[in-house]
Every structure is written in structure tokens, then in C-alpha cells.
PDB file of N, CA and C in Angstrom:
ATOM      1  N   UNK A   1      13.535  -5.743 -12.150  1.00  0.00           N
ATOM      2  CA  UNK A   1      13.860  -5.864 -10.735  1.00  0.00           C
ATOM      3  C   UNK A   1      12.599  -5.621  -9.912  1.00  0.00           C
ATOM      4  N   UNK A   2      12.409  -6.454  -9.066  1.00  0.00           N
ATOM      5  CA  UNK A   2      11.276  -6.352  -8.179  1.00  0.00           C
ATOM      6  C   UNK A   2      11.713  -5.266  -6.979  1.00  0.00           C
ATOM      7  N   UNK A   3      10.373  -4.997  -6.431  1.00  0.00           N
ATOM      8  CA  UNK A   3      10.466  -4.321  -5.275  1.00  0.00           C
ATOM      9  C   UNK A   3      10.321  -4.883  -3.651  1.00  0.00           C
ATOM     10  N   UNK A   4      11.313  -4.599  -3.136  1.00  0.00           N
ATOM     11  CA  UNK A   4      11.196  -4.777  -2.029  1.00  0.00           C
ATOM     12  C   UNK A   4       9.997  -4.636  -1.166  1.00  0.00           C
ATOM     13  N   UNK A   5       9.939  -5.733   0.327  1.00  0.00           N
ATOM     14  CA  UNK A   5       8.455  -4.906   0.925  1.00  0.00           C
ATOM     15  C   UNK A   5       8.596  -3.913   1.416  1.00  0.00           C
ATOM     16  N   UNK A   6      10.171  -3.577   1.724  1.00  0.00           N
ATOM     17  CA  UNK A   6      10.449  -2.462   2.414  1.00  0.00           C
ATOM     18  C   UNK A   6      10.337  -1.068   1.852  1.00  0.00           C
ATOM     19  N   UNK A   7      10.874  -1.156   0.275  1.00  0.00           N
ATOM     20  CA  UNK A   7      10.245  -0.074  -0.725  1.00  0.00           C
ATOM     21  C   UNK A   7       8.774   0.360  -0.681  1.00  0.00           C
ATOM     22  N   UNK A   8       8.235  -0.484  -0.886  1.00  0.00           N
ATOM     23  CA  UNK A   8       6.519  -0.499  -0.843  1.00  0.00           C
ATOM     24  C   UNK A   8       6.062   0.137   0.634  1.00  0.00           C
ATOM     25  N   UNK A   9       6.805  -0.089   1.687  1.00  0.00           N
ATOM     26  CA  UNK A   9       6.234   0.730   2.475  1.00  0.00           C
ATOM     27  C   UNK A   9       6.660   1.830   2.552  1.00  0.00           C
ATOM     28  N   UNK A  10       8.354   2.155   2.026  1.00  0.00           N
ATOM     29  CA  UNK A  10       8.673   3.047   2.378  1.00  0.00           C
ATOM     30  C   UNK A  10       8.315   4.273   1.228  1.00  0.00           C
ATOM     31  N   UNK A  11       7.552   3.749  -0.081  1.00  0.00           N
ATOM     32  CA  UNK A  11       6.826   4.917  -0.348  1.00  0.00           C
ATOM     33  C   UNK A  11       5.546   5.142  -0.139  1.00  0.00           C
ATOM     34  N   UNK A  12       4.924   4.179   1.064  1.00  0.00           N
ATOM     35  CA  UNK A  12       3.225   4.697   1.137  1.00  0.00           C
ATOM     36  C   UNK A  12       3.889   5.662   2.053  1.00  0.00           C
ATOM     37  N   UNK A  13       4.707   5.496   2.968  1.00  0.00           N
ATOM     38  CA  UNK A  13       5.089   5.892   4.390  1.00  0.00           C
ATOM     39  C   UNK A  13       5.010   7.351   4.473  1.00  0.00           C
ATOM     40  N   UNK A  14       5.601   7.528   2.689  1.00  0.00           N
ATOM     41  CA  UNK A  14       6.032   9.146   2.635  1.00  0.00           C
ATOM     42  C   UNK A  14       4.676  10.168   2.352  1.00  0.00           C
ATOM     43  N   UNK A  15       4.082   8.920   2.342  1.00  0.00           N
ATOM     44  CA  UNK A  15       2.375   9.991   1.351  1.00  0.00           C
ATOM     45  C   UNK A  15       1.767  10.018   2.709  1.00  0.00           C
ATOM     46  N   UNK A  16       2.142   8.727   3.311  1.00  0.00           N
ATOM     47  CA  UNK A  16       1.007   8.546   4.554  1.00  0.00           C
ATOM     48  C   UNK A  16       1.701   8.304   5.741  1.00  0.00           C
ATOM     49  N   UNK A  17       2.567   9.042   6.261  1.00  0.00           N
ATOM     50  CA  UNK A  17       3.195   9.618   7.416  1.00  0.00           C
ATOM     51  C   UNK A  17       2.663   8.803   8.631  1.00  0.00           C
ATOM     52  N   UNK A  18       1.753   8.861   9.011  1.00  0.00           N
ATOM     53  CA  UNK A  18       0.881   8.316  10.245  1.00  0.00           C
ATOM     54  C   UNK A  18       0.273   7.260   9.662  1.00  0.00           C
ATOM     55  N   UNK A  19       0.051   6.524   8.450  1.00  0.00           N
ATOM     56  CA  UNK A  19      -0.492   5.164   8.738  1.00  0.00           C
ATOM     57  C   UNK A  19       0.349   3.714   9.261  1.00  0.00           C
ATOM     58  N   UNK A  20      -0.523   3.353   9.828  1.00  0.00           N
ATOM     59  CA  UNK A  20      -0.296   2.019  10.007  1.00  0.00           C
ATOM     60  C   UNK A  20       0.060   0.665   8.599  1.00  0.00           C
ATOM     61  N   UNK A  21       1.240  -0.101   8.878  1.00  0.00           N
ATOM     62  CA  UNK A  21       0.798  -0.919   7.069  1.00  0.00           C
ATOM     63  C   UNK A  21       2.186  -2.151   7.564  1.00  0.00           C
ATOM     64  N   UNK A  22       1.343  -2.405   7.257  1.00  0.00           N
ATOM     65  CA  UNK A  22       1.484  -4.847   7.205  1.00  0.00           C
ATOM     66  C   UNK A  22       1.577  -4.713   5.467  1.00  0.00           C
ATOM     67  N   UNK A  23       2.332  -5.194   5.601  1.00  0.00           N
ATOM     68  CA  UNK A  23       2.965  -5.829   3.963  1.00  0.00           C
ATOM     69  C   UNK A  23       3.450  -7.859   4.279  1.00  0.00           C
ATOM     70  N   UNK A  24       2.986  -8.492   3.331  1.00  0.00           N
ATOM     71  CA  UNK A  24       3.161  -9.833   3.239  1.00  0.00           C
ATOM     72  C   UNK A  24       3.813 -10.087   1.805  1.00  0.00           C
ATOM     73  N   UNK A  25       4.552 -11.319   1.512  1.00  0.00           N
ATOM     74  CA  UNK A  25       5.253 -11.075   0.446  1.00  0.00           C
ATOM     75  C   UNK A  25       4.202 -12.669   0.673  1.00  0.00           C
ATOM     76  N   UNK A  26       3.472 -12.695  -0.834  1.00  0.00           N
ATOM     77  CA  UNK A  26       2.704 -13.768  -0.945  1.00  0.00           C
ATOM     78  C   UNK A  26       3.008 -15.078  -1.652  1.00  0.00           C
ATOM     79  N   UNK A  27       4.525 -14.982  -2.407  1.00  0.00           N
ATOM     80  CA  UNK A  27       4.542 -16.000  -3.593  1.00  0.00           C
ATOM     81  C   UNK A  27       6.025 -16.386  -2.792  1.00  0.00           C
ATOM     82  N   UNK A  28       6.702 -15.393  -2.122  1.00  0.00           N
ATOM     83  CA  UNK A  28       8.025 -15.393  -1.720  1.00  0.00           C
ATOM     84  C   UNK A  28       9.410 -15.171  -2.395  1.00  0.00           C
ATOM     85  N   UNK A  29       8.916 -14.125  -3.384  1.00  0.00           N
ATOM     86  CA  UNK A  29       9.261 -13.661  -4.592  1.00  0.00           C
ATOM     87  C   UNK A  29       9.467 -12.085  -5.045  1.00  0.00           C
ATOM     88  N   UNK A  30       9.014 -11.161  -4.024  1.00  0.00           N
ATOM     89  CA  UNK A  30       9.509  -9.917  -3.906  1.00  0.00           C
ATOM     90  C   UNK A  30       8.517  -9.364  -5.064  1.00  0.00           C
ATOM     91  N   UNK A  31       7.182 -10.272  -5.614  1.00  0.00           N
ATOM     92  CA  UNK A  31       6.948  -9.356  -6.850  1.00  0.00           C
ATOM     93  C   UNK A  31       5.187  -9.530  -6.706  1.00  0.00           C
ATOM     94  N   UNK A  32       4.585 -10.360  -5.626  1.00  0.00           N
ATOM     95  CA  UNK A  32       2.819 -10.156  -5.149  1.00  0.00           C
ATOM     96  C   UNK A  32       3.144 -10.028  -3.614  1.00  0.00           C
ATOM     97  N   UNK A  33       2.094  -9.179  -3.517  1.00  0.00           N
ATOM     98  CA  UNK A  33       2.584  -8.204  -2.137  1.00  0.00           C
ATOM     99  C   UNK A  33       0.801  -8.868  -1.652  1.00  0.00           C
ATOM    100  N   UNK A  34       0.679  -8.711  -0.367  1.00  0.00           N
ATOM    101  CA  UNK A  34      -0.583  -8.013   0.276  1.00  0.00           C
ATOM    102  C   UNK A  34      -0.227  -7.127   1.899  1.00  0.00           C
ATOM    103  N   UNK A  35      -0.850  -5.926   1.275  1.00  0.00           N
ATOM    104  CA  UNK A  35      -0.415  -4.783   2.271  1.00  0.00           C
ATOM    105  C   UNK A  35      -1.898  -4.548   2.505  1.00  0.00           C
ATOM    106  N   UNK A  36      -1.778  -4.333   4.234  1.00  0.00           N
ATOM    107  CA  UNK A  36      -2.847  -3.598   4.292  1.00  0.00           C
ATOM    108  C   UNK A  36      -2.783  -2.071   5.343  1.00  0.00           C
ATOM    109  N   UNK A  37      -3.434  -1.100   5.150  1.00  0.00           N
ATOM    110  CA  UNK A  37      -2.953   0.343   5.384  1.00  0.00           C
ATOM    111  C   UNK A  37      -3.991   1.059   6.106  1.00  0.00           C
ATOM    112  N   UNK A  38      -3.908   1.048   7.293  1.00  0.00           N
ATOM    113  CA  UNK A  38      -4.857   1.541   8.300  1.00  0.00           C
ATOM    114  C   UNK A  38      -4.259   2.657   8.630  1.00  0.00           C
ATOM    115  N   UNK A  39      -4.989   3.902   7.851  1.00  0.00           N
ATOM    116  CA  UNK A  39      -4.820   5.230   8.364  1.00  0.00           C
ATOM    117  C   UNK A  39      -5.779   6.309   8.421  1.00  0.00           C
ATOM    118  N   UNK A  40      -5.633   7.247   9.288  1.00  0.00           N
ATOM    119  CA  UNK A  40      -6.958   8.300   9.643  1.00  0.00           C
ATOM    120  C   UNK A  40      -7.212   9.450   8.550  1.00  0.00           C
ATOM    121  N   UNK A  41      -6.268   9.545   8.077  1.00  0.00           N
ATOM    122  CA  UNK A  41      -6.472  10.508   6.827  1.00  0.00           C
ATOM    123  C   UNK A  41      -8.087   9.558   5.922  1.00  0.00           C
ATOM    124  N   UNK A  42      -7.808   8.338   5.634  1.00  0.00           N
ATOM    125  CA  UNK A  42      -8.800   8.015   4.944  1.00  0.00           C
ATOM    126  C   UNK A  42     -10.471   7.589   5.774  1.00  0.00           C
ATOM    127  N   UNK A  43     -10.669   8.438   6.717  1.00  0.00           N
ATOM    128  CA  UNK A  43     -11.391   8.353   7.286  1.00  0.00           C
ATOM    129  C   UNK A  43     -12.606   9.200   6.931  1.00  0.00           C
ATOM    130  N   UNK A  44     -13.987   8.524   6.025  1.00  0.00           N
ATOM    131  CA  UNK A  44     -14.467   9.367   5.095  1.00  0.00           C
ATOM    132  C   UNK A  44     -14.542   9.341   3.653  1.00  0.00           C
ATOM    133  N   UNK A  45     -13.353   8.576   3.682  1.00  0.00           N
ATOM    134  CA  UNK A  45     -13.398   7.857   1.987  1.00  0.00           C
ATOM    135  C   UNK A  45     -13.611   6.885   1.753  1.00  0.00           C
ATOM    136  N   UNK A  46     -14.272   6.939   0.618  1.00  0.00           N
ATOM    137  CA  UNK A  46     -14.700   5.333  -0.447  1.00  0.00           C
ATOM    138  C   UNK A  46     -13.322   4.513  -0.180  1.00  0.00           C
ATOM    139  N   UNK A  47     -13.676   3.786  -0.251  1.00  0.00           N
ATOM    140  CA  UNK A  47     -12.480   2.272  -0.745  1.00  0.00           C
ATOM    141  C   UNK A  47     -11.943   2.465  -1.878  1.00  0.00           C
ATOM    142  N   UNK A  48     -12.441   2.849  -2.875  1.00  0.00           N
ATOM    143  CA  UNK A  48     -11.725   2.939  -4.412  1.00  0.00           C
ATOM    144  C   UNK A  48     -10.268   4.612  -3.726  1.00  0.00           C
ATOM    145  N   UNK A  49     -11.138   5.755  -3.407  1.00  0.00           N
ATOM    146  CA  UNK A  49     -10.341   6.485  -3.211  1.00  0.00           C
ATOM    147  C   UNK A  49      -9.467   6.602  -1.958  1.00  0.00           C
ATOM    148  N   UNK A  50      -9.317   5.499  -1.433  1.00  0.00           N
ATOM    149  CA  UNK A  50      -8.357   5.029  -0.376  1.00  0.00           C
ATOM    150  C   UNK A  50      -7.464   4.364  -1.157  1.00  0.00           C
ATOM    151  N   UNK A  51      -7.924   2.993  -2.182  1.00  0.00           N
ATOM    152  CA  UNK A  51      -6.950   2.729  -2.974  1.00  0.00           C
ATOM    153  C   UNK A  51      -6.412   3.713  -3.714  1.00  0.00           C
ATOM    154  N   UNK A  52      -6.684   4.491  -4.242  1.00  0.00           N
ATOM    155  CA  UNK A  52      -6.169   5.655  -5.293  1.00  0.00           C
ATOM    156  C   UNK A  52      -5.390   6.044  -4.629  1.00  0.00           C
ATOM    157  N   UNK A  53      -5.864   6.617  -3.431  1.00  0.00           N
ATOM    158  CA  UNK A  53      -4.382   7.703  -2.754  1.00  0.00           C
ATOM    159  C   UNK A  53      -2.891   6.525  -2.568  1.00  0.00           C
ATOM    160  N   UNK A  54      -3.042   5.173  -2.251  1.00  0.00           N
ATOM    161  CA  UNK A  54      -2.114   4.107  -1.601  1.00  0.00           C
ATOM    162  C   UNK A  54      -1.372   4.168  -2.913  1.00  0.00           C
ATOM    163  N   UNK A  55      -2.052   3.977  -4.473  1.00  0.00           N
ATOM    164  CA  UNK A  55      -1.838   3.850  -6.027  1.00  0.00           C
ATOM    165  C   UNK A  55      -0.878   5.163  -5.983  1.00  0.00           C
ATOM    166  N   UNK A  56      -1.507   5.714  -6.247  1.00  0.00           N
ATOM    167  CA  UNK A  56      -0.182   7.097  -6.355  1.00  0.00           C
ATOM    168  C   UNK A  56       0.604   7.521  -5.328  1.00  0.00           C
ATOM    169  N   UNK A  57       1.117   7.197  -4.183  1.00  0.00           N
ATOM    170  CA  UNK A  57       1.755   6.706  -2.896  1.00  0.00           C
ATOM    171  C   UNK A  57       3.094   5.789  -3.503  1.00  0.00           C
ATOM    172  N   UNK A  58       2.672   4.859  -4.571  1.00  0.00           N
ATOM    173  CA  UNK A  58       3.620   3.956  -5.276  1.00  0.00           C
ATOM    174  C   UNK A  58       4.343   4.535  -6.564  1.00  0.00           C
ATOM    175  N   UNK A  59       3.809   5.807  -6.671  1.00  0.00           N
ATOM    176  CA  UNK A  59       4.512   6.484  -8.000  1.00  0.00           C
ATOM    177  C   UNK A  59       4.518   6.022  -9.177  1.00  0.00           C
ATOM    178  N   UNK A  60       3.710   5.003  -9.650  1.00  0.00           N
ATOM    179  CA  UNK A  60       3.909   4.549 -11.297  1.00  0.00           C
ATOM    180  C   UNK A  60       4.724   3.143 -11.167  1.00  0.00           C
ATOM    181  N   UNK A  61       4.719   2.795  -9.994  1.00  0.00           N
ATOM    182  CA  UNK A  61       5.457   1.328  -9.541  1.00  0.00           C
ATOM    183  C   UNK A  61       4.631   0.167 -10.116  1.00  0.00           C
ATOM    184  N   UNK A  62       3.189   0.592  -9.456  1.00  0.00           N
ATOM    185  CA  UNK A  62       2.025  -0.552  -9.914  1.00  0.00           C
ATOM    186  C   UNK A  62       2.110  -1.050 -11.291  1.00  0.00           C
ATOM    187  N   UNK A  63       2.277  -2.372 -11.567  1.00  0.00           N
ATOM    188  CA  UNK A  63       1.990  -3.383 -12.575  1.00  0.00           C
ATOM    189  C   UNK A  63       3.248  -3.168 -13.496  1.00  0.00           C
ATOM    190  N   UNK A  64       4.399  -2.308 -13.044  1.00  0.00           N
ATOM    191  CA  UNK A  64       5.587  -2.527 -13.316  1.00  0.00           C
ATOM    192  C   UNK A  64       6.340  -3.234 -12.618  1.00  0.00           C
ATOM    193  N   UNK A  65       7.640  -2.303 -11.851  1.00  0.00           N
ATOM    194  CA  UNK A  65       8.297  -3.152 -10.713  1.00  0.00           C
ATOM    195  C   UNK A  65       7.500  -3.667  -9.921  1.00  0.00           C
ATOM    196  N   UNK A  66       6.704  -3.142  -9.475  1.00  0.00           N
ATOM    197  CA  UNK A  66       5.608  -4.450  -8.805  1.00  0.00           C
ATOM    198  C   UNK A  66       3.710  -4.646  -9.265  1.00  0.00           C
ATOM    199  N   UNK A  67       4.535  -6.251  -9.411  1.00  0.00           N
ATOM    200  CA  UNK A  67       3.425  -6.697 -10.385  1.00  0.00           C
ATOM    201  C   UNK A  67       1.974  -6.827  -9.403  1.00  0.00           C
ATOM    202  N   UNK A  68       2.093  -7.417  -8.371  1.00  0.00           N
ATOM    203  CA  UNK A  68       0.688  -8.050  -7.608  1.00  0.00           C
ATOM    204  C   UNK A  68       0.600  -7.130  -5.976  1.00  0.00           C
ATOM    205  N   UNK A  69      -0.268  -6.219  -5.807  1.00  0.00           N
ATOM    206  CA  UNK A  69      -0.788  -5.615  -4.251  1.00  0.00           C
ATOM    207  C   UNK A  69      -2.040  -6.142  -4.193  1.00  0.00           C
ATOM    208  N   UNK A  70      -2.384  -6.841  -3.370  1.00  0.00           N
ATOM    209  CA  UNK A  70      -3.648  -7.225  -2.824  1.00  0.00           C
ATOM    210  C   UNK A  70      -3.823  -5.926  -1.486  1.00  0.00           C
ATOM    211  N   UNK A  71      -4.445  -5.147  -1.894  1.00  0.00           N
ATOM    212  CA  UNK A  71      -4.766  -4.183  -0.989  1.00  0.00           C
ATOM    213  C   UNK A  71      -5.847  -4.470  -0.014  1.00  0.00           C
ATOM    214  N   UNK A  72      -5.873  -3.861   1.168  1.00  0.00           N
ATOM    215  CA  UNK A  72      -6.953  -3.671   2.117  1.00  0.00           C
ATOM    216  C   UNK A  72      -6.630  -2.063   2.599  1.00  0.00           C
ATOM    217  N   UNK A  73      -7.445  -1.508   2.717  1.00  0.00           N
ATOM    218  CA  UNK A  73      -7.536  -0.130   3.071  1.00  0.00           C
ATOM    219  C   UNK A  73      -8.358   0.063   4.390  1.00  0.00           C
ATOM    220  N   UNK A  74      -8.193   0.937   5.491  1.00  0.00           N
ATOM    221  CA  UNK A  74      -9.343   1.865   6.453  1.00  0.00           C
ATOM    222  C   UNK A  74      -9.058   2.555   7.205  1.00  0.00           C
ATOM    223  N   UNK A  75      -9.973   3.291   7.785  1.00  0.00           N
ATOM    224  CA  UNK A  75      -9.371   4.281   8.854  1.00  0.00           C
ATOM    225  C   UNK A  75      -9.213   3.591  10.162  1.00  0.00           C
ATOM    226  N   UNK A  76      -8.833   3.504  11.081  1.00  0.00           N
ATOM    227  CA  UNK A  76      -8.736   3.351  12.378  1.00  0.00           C
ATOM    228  C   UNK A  76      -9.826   3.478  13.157  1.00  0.00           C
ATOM    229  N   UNK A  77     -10.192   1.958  13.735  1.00  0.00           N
ATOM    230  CA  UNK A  77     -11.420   2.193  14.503  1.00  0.00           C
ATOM    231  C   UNK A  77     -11.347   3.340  15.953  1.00  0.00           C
ATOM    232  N   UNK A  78     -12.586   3.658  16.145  1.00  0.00           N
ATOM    233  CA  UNK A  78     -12.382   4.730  16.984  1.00  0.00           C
ATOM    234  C   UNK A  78     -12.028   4.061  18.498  1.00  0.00           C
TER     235      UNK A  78
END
């Protein structure tokens, strides 16, 4: 069973309270996503560890119930 886009946000939502996040369903298929997640917490971090925090945000979801995130990550311009 695939995941919803609404799942997908609604578990970054819980890690990342205050970000901003656009989710696109790319195939129209509930199972390649591109989300992108503009929040201030990652303000200061690498790109890899912006993805990491969004990765475990999804709980062990990645490359199971959902197969494809095309991520974009950043903090909020000032």
C-alpha cells in the first residue's frame, strides 16, 4: 500500500512543527513524491543533514511504502 501525500506530510509535520512543505505526486500514483521542506530549524545545516532529519521524520517509510521522494530542503530566506 502506498502512501498518501497527506501521510508524508503529516509525518514530516510532526518532526517539523513549523516547516513549510509542498508535496507533488509525480507519476499520479501515490508512490514518487517530490516534497519540498522549507524550515528554520535547518538553518545551518548541510543538505545531506537536512535530508536526514526529513528521512527519519518518515520513520522507516523510505523505499518501502514509499518508494520515490525527490527532496529539496532549506531554511527560510531571511
Amino acid at each position: 500500500m502506498a502512501m498518501t501525500a497527506q501521510e508524508v506530510e503529516d509525518y514530516i509535520r510532526t518532526a517539523l512543527p513549523d516547516a513549510s512543505i509542498t508535496i507533488e505526486d509525480l507519476a499520479g500514483d501515490g508512490d514518487h513524491y517530490a516534497c519540498t521542506v522549507v524550515c528554520e530549524s535547518f538553518r545551518g545545516l548541510s543538505r545531506v543533514r537536512q535530508h536526514q532529519i526529513v528521512y527519519t521524520a518518515l520513520q522507516g517509510h523510505m523505499g518501502g511504502k514509499l518508494h520515490a521522494l525527490a527532496l529539496q530542503t532549506s531554511a527560510p530566506d531571511r
